[in-house]
Structures are given as structure tokens and as C-alpha cells.
N, C-alpha and C. Protein backbone atom coordinates (compact mmCIF):
# COMPACT_ATOMS: atom_id res chain seq x y z
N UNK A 1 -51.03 -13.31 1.88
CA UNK A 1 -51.78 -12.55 0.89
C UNK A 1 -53.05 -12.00 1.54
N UNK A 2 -53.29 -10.78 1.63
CA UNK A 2 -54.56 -10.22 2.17
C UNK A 2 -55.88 -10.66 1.68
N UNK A 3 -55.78 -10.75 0.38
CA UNK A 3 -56.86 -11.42 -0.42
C UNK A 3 -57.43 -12.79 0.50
N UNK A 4 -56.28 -13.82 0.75
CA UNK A 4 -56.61 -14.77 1.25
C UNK A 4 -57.24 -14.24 3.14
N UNK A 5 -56.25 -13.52 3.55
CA UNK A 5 -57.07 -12.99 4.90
C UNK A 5 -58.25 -12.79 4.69
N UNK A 6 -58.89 -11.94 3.94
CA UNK A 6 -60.42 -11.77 4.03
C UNK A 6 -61.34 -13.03 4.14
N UNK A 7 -61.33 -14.03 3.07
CA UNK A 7 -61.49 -14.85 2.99
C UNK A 7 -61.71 -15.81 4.04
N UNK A 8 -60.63 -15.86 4.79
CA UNK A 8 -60.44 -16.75 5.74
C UNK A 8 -61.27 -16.00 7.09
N UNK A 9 -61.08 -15.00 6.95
CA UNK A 9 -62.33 -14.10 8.49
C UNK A 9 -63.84 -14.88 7.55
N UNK A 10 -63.86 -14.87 6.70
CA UNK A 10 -65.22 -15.01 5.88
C UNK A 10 -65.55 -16.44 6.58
N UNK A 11 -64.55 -17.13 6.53
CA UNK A 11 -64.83 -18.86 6.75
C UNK A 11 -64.64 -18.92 8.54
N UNK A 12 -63.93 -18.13 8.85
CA UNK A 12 -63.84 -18.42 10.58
C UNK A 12 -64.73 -17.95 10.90
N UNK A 13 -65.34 -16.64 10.77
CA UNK A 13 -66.58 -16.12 11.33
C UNK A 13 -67.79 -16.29 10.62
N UNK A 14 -67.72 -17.82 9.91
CA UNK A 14 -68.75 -17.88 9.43
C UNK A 14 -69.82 -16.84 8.94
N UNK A 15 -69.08 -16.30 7.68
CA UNK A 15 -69.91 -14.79 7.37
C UNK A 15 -70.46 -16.00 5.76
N UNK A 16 -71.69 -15.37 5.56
CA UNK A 16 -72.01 -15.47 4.08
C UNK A 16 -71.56 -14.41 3.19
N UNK A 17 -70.54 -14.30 2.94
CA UNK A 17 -69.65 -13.14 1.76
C UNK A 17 -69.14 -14.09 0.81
N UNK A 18 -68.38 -13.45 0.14
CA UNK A 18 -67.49 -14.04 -0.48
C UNK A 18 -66.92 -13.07 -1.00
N UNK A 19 -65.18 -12.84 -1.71
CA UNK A 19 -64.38 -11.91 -2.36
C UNK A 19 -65.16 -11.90 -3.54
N UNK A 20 -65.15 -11.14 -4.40
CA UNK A 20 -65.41 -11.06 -5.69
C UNK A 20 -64.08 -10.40 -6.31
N UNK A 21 -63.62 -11.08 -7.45
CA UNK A 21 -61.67 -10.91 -8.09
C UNK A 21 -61.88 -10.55 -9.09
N UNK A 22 -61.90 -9.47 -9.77
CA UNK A 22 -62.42 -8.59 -10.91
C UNK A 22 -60.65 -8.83 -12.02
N UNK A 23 -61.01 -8.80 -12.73
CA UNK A 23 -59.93 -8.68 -13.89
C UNK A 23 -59.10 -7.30 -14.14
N UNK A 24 -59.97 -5.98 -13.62
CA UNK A 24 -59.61 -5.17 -14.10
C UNK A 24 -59.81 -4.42 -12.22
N UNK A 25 -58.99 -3.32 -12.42
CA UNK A 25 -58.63 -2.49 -10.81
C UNK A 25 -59.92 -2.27 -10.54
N UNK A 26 -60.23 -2.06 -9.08
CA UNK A 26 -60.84 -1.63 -8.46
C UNK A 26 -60.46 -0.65 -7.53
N UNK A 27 -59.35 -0.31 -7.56
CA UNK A 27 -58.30 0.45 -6.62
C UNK A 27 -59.48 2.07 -6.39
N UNK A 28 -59.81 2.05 -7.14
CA UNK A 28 -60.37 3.30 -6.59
C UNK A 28 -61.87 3.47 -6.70
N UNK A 29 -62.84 4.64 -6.07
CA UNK A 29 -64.49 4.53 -6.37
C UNK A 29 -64.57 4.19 -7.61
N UNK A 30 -64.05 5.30 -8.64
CA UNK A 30 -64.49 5.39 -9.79
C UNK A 30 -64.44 4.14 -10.69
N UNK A 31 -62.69 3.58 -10.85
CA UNK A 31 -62.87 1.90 -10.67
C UNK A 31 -63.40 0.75 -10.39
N UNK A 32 -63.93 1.00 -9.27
CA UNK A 32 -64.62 0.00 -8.60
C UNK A 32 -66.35 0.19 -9.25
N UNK A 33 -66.84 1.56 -9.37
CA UNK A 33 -67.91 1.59 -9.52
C UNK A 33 -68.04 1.39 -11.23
N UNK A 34 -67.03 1.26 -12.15
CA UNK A 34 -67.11 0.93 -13.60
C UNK A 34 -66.96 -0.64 -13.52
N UNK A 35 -66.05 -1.19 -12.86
CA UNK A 35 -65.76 -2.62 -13.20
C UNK A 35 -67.15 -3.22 -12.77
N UNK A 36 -67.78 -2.95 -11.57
CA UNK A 36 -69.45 -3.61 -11.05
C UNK A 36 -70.43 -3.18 -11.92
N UNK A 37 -70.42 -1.95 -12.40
CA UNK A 37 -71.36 -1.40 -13.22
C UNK A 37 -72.76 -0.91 -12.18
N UNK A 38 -71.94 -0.16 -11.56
CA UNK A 38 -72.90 0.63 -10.63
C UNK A 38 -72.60 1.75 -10.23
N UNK A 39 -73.34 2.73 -9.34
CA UNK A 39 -72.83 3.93 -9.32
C UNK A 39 -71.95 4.14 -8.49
N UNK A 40 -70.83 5.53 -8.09
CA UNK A 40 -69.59 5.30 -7.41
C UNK A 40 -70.33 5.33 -5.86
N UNK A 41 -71.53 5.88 -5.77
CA UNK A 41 -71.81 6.39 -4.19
C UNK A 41 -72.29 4.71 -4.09
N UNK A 42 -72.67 3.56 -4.42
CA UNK A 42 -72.97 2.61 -3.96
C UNK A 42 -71.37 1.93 -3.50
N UNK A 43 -70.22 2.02 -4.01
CA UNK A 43 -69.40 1.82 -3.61
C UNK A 43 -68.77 2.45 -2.00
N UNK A 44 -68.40 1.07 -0.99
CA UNK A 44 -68.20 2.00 0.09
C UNK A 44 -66.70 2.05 0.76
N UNK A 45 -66.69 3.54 0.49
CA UNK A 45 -64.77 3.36 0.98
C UNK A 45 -64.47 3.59 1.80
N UNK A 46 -63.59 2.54 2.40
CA UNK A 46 -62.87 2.64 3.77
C UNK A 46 -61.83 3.10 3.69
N UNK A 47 -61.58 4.45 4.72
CA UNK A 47 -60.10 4.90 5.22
C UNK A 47 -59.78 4.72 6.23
N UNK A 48 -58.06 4.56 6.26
CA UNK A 48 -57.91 4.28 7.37
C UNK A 48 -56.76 5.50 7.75
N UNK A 49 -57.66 5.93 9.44
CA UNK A 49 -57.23 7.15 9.96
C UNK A 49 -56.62 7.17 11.25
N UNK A 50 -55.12 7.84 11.32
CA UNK A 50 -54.62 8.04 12.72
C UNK A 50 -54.91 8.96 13.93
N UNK A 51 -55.93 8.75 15.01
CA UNK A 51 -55.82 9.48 15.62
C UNK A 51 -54.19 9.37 16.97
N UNK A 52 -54.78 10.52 17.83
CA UNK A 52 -53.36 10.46 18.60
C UNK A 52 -53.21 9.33 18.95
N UNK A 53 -54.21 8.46 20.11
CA UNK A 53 -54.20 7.55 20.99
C UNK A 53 -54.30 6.06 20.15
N UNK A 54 -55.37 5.56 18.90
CA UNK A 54 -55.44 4.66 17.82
C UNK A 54 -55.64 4.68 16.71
N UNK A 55 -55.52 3.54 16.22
CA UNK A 55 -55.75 3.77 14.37
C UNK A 55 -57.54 3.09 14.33
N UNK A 56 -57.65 4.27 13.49
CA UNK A 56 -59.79 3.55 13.27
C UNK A 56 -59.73 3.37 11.46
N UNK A 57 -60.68 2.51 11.45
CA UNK A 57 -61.41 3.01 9.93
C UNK A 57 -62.92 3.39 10.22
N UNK A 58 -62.61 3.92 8.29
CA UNK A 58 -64.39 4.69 8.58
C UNK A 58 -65.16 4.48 7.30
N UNK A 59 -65.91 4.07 7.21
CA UNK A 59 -66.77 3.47 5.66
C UNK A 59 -67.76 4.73 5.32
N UNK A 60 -67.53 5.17 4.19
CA UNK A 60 -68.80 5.88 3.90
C UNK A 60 -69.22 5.60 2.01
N UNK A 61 -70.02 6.69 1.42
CA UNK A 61 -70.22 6.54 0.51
C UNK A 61 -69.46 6.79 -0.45
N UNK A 62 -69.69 6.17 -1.29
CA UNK A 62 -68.18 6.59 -2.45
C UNK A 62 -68.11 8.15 -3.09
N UNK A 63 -69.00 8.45 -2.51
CA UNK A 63 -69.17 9.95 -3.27
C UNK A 63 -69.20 11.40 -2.73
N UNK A 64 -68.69 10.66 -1.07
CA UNK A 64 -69.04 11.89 -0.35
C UNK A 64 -67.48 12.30 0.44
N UNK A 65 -67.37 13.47 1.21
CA UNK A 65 -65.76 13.70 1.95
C UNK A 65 -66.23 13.94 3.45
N UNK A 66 -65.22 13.65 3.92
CA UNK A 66 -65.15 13.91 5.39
C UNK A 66 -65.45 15.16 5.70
N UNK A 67 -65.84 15.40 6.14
CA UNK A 67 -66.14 17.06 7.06
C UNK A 67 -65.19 17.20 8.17
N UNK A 68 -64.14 18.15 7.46
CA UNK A 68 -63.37 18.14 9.09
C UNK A 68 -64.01 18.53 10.16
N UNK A 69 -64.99 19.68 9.90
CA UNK A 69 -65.58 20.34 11.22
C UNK A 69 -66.54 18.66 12.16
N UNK A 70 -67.01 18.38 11.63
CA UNK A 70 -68.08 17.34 12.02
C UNK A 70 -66.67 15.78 12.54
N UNK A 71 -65.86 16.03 11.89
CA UNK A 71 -64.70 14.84 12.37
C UNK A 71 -64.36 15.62 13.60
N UNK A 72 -63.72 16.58 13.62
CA UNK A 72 -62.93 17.11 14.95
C UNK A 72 -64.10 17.47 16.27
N UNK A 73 -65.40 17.61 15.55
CA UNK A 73 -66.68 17.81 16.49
C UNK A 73 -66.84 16.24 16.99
N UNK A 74 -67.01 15.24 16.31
CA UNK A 74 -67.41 13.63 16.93
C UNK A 74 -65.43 13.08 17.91
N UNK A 75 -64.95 13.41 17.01
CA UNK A 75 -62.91 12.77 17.68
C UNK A 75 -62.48 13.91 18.65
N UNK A 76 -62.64 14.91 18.58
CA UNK A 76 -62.07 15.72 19.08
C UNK A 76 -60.23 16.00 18.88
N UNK A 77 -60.16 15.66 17.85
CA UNK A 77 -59.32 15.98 16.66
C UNK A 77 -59.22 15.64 15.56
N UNK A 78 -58.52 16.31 14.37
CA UNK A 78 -58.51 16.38 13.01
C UNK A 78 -58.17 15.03 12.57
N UNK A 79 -58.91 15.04 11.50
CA UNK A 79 -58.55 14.10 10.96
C UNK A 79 -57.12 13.73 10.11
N UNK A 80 -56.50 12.71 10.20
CA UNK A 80 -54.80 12.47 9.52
C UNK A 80 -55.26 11.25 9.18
N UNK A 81 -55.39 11.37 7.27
CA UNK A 81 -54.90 9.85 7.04
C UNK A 81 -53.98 8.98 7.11
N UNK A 82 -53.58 7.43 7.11
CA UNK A 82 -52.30 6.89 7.41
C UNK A 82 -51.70 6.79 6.35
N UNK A 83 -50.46 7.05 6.28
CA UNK A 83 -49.89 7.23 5.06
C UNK A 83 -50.02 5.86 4.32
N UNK A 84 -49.46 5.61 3.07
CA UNK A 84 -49.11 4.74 2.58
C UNK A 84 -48.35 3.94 2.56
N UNK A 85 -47.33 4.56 2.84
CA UNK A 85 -46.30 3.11 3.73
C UNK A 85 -46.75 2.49 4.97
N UNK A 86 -47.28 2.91 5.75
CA UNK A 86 -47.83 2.33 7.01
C UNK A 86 -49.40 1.80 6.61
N UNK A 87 -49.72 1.69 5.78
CA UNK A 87 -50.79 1.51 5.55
C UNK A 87 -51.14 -0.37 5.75
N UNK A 88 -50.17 -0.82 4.89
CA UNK A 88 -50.13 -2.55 5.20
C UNK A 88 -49.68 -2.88 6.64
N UNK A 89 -49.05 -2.25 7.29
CA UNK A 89 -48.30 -2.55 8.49
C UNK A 89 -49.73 -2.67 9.57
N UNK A 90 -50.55 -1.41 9.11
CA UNK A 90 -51.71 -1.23 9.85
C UNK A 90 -52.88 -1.65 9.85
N UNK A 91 -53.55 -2.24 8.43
CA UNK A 91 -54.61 -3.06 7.74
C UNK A 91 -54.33 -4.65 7.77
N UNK A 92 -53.04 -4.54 6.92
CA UNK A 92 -52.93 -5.74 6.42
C UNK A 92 -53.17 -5.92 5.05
N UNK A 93 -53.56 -4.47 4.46
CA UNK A 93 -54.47 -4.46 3.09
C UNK A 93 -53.86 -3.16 2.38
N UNK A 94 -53.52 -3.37 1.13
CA UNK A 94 -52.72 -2.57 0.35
C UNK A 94 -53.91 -1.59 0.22
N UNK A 95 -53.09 -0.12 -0.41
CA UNK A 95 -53.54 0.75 -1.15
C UNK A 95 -54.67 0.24 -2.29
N UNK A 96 -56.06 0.52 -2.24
CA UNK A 96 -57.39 0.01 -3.27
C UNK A 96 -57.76 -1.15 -2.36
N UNK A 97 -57.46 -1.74 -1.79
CA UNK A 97 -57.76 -2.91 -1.09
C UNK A 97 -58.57 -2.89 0.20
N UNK A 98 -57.90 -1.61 1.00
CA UNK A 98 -58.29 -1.57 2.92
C UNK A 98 -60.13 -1.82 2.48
N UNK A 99 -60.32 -2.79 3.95
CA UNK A 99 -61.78 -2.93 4.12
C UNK A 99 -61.60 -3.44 5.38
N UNK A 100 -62.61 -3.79 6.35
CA UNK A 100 -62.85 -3.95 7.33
C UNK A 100 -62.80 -5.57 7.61
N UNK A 101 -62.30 -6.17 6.65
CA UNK A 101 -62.07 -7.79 7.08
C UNK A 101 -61.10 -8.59 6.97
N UNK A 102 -60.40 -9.04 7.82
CA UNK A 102 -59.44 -9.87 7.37
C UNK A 102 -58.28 -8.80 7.95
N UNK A 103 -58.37 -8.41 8.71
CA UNK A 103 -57.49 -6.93 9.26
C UNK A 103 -56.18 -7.70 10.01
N UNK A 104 -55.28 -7.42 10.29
CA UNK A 104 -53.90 -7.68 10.93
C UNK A 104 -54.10 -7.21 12.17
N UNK A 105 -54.57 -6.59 12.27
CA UNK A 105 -54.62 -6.16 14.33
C UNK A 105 -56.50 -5.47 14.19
N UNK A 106 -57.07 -5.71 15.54
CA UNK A 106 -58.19 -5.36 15.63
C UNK A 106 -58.20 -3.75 15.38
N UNK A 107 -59.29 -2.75 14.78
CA UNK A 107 -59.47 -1.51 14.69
C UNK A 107 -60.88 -1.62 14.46
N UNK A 108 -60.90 -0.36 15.53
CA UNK A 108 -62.54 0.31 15.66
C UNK A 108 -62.98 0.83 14.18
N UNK A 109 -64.53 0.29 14.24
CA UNK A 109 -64.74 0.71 12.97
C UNK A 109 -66.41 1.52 12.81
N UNK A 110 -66.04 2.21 11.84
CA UNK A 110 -67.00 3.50 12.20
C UNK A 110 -67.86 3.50 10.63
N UNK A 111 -68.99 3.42 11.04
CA UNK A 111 -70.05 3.76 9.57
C UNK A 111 -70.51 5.16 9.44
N UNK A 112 -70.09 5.91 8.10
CA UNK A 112 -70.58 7.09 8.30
C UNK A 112 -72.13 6.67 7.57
N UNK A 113 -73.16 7.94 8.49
CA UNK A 113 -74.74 7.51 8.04
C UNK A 113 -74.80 7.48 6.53
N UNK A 114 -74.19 8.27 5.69
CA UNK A 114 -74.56 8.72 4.47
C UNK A 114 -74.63 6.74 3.59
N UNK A 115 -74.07 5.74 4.41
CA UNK A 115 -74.09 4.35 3.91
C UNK A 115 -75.88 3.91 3.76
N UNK A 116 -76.12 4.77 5.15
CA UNK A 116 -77.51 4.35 5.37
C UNK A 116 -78.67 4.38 3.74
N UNK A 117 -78.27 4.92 2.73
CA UNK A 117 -79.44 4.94 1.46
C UNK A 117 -79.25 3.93 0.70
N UNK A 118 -78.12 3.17 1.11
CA UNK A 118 -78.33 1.97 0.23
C UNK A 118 -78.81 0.85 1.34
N UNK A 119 -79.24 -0.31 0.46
CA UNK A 119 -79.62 -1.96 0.58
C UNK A 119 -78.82 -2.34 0.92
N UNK A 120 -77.33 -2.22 0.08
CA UNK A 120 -76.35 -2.99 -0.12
C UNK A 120 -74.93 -2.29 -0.62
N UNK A 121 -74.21 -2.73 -0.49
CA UNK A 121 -72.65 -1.37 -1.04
C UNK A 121 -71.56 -2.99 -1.44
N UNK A 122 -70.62 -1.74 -1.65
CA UNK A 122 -69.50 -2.72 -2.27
C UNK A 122 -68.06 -2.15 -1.68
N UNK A 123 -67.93 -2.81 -0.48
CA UNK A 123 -66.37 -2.45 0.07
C UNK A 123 -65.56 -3.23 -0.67
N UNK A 124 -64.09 -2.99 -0.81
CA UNK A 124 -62.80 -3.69 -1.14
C UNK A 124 -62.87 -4.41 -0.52
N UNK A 125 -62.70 -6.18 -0.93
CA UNK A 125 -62.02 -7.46 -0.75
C UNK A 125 -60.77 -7.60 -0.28
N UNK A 126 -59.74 -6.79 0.07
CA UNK A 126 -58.59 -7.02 0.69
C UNK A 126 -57.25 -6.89 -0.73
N UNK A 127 -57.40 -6.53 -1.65
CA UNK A 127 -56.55 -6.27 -3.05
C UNK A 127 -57.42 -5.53 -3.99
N UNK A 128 -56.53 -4.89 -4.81
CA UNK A 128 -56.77 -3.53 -5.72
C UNK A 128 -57.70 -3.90 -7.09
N UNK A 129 -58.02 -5.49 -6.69
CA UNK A 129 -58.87 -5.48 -7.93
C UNK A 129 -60.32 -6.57 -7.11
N UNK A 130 -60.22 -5.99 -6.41
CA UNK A 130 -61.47 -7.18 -5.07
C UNK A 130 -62.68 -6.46 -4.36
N UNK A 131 -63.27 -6.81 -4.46
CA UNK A 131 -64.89 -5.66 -3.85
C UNK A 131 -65.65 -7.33 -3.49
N UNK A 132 -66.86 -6.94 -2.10
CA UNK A 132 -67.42 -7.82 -1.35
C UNK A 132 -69.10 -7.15 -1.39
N UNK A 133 -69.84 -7.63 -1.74
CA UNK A 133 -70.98 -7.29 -2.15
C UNK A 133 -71.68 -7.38 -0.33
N UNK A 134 -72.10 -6.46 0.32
CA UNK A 134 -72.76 -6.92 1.76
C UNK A 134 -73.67 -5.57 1.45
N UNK A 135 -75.42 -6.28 2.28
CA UNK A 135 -76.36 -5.51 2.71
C UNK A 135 -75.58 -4.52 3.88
N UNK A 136 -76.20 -3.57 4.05
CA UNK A 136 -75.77 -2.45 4.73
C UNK A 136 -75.71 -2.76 6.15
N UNK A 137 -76.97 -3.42 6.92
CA UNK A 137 -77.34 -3.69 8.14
C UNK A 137 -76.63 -4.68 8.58
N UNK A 138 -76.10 -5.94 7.43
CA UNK A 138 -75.12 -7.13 7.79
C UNK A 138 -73.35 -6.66 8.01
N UNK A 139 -73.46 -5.69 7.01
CA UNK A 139 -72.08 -4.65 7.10
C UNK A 139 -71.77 -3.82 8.97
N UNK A 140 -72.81 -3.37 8.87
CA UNK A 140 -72.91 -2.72 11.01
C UNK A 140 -72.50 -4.03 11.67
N UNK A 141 -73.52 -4.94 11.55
CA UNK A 141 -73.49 -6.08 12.30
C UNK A 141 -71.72 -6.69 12.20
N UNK A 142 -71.57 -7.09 11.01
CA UNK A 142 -70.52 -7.86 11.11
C UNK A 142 -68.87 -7.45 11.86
N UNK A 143 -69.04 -6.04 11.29
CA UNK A 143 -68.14 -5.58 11.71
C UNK A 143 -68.12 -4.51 13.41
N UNK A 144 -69.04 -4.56 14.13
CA UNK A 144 -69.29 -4.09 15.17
C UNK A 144 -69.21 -2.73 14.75
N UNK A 145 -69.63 -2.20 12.93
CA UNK A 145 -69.20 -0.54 13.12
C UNK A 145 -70.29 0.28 14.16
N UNK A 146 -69.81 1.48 14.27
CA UNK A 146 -69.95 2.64 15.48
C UNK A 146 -70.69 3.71 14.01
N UNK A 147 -72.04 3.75 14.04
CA UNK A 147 -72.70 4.50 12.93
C UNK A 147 -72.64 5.85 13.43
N UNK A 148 -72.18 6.83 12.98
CA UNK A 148 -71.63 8.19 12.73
C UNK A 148 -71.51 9.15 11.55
N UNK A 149 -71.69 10.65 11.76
CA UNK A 149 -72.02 11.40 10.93
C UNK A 149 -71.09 12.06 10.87
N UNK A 150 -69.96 12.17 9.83
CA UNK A 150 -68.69 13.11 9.96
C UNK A 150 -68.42 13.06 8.44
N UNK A 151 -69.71 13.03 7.38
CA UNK A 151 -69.21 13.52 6.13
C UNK A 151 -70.11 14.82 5.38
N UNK A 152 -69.71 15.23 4.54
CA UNK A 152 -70.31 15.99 3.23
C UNK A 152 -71.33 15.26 2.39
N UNK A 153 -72.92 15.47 2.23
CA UNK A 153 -73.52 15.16 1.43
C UNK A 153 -73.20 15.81 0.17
């Protein structure tokens, strides 16, 4: 169960997190940002994207889009999300769920700046009804992300 993966990175890498298991979906910003009762841009969503050579994720604000020009300017190619069937094969973490912990194979992970205006955000817990409350700076840290500018304010 992915749910339990997160969890368990939480307890091996001795992180102070914890899942938070909401009753009602979180599967998406808008979801996620009604069930917490906060706004959707404090929510932070991770995609996960194929380039040619690996698979990365990329966290930004819940409210903002990728810029292809500014993606294909930092990758030096376009951006392709991973589909949905390959999506667990590649995370470990269903559709509403992908986040940066508790992952099935290591992937580079990338903060877009626009994270930088909050304190604190709310990535997915590893399932469609799960969000992890982390300060922004413990979020870089924990996850070794690569802070980068490749969205739409």
C-alpha cells in the first residue's frame, strides 16, 4: 500500500511528518484545497514527467502551469506527462496520490520557485485522499529537490 510507503520513508529517514487520511478525496488541488480548508495555490502538486533519458518529478503551486517555453529552455525538451497506467509502475503512488516520498525507485526531484511564497504547502501522502503538511525549506531539504523556474504565475 503506498499510503503505508510514505509512512515508512517518514520512520526510516527519520522525518517529523506524518500522513494526514482525510475522509473525503484529495485527488485533486481543488479537493485537496476544500478538504484542508485552505487555498488551492498552498496546495503543492507533484507531476510526474518523462523525459527521453529519466523519469523526474516537479512540485509547484497548486495554481500555477508549466511553461513549456521555460521547461524546454531549463530540459532541453518538452515536457510529456507519464501516463496513467505507468504512473504506479513509476511512483509507486496512484493517480491524486504521487508525492515525493515513499517512491518505488529513486527520481530527481525538482521545486518549481513559485513554492517559494509559502511557509508551508500540502503535498499528497501517497493515496487520493492523503496530503502531508511540510514547511517549504524542510520540503528542499528532505527531498534533495533541484529549485527551478519552469512555471506560469
Amino acid at each position: 500500500m503506498t499510503i503505508e510507503s510514505v509512512k515508512k520513508h517518514f520512520v526510516d529517514e527519520k522525518l517529523n511528518l506524518e500522513v494526514i487520511e482525510m475522509d473525503t478525496s484529495t485527488a485533486t488541488v481543488e479537493l485537496a484545497a476544500n478538504a484542508l480548508g485552505v487555498e488551492p495555490a498552498r496546495i503543492a502538486k507533484t507531476m510526474a514527467l518523462r523525459l527521453k533519458e529519466r523519469d523526474i518529478l516537479i512540485m509547484t503551486k497548486g495554481d500555477v502551469r508549466i511553461d513549456n517555453r521555460k521547461f524546454k529552455d531549463y530540459f532541453g525538451q518538452k515536457a510529456k506527462f507519464i501516463s496513467a497506467e505507468d504512473l504506479e509502475e513509476t511512483t509507486g503512488h496512484p493517480v491524486g496520490g504521487v508525492c515525493p516520498f515513499g517512491l518505488i525507485k529513486p527520481l530527481d526531484i525538482y521545486l518549481d520557485k513559485s513554492l517559494k511564497v509559502f511557509d508551508y504547502v500540502y503535498p499528497a501522502g501517497g493515496g487520493p485522499n492523503t496530503c502531508v503538511k511540510i514547511d517549504v525549506d524542510y520540503l528542499a531539504k528532505v527531498t534533495k529537490g533541484i529549485w527551478i523556474d519552469v512555471c506560469n504565475e
